[in-house]
Protein backbone atom coordinates (compact mmCIF):
# COMPACT_ATOMS: atom_id res chain seq x y z
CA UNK A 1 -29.70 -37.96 -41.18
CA UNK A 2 -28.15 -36.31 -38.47
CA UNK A 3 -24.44 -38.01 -37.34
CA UNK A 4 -23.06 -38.28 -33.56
CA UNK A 5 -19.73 -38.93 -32.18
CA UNK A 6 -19.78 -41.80 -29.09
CA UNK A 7 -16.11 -39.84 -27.76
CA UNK A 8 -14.72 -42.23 -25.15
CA UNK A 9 -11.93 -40.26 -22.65
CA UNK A 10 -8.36 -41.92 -22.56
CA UNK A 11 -8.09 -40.81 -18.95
CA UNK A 12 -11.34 -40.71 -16.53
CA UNK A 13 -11.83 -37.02 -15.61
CA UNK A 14 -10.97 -36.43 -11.94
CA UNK A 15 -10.38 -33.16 -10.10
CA UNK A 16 -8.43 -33.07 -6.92
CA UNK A 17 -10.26 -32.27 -3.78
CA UNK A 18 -10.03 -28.91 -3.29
CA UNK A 19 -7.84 -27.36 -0.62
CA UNK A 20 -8.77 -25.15 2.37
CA UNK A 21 -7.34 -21.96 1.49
CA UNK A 22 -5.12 -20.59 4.12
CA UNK A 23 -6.79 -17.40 5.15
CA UNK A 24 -4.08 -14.38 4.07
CA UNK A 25 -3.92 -11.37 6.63
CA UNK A 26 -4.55 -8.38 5.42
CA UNK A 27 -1.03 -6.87 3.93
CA UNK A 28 0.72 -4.15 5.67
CA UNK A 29 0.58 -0.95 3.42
CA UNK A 30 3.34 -0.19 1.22
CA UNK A 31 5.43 3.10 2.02
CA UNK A 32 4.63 4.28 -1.61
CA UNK A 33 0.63 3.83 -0.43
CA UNK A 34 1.30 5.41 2.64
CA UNK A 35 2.72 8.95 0.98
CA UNK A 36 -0.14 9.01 -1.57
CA UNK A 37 -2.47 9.12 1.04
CA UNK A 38 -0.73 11.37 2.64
CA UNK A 39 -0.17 13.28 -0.20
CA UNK A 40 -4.04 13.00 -1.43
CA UNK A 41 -4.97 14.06 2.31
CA UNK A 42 -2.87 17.05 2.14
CA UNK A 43 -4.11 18.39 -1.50
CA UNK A 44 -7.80 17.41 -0.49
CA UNK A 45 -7.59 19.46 2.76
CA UNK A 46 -6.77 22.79 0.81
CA UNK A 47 -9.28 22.10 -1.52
CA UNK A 48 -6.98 21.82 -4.71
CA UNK A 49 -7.39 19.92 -7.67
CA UNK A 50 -5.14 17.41 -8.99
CA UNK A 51 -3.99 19.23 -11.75
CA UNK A 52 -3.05 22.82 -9.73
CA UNK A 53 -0.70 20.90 -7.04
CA UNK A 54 0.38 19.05 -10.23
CA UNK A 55 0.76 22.07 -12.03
CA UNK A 56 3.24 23.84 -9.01
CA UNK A 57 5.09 21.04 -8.81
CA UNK A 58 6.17 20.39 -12.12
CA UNK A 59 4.55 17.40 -13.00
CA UNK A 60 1.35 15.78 -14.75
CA UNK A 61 -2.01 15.14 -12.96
CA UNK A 62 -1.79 11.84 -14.38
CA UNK A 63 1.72 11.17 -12.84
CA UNK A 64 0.57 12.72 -9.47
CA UNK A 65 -2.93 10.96 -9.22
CA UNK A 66 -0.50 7.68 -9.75
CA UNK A 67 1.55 8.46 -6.89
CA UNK A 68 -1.34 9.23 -4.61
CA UNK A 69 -2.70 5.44 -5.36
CA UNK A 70 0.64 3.89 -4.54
CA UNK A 71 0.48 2.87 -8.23
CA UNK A 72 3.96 4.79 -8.28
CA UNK A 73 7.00 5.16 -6.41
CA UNK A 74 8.46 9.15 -6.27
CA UNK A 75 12.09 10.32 -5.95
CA UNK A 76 12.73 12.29 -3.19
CA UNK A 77 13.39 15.08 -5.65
CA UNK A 78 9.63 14.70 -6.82
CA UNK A 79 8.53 13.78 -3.18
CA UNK A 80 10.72 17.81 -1.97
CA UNK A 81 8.96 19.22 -5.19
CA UNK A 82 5.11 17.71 -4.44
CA UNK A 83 6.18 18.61 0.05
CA UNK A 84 7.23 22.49 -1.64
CA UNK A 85 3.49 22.36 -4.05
CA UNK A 86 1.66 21.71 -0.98
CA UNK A 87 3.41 24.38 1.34
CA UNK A 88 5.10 21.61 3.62
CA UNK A 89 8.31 20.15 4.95
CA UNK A 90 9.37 17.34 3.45
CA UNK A 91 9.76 16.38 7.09
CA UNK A 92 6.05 16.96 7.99
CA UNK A 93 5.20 14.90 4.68
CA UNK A 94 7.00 11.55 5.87
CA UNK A 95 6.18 12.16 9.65
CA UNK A 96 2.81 12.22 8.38
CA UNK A 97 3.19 8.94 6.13
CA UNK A 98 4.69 7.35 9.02
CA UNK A 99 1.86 8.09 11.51
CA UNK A 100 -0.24 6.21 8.58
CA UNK A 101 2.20 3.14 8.60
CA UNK A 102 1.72 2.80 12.30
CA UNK A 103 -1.77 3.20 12.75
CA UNK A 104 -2.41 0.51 9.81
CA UNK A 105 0.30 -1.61 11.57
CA UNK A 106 -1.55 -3.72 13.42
CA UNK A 107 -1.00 -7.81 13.93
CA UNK A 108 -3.77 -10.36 13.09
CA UNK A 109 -3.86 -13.58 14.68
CA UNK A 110 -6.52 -15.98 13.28
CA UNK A 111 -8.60 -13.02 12.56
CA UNK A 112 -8.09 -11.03 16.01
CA UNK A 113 -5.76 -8.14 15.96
CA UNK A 114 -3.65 -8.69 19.28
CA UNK A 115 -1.63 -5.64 19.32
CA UNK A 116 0.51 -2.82 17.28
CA UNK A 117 3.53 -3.70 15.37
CA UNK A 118 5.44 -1.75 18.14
CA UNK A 119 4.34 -4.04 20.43
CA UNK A 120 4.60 -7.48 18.73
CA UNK A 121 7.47 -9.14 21.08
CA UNK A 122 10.64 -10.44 18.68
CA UNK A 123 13.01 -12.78 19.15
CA UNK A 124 15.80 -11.05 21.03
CA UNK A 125 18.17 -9.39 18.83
CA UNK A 126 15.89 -9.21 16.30
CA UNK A 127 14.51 -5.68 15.29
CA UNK A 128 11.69 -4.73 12.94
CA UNK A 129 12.65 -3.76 9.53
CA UNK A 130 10.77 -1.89 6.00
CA UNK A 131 7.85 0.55 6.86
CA UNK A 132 7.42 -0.53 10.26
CA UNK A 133 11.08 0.87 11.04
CA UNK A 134 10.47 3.71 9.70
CA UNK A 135 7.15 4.49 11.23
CA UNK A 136 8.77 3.64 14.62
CA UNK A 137 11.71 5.74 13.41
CA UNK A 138 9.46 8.95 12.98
């Protein structure tokens, strides 16, 4: 003879309506993100492997194919020996990060972009600051 439980809840079971989710805009690109690509572009365009830039400058394939995702963030003395692997400035290598920055720097308002970061009007006194300095910077 098969036995059952009748289980009776202390509490009645309710779940809160759910909420409208507010609708995130898309995040502006870290600077770390914007040198791998950079980076990535670079190697790709002289048709190199990971592991033979990796290999001039000094470090692991692993470590550089984690920079180029963004996944890590370089020292400058690994960012001068990665510019030095790929036969560029260090100078080049950020203008060319920075370009990125500002091209992906666009505003979204309710899902239309409305203009550049450069030309998003501020308060007065108030000037931008992080990645989109330094791509206006470059």
């Amino acid at each position: 003879m098969a036995e059952s439980a009748n289980v009776i809840p202390l509490k009645p079971r309710t779940t809160p309506p759910a909420k409208p989710q507010p609708r995130r805009q898309p995040a502006e690109p870290l600077w770390r993100e914007a040198l791998g690509w950079r980076l990535r572009a670079l190697r790709q365009d002289q048709d190199e492997t990971l592991a033979e830039t990796a290999g001039r400058a000094g470090i692991s394939p692993q470590y550089l194919s984690e920079i180029e995702r963004g996944r890590k963030e370089a020292s400058s003395e690994m960012i001068a020996a990665l510019a030095g692997a790929l036969d560029i400035t260090v100078a080049d290598l950020m203008a060319g990060a920075a370009e990125y920055l500002r091209r992906a720097a666009t505003v979204v308002v309710s899902g239309t972009v409305i203009g550049t970061a450069a030309t998003v009007i501020r308060p007065a006194g108030q000037r931008p600051s992080g990645p989109v300095a330094l791509a206006m910077a470059a």
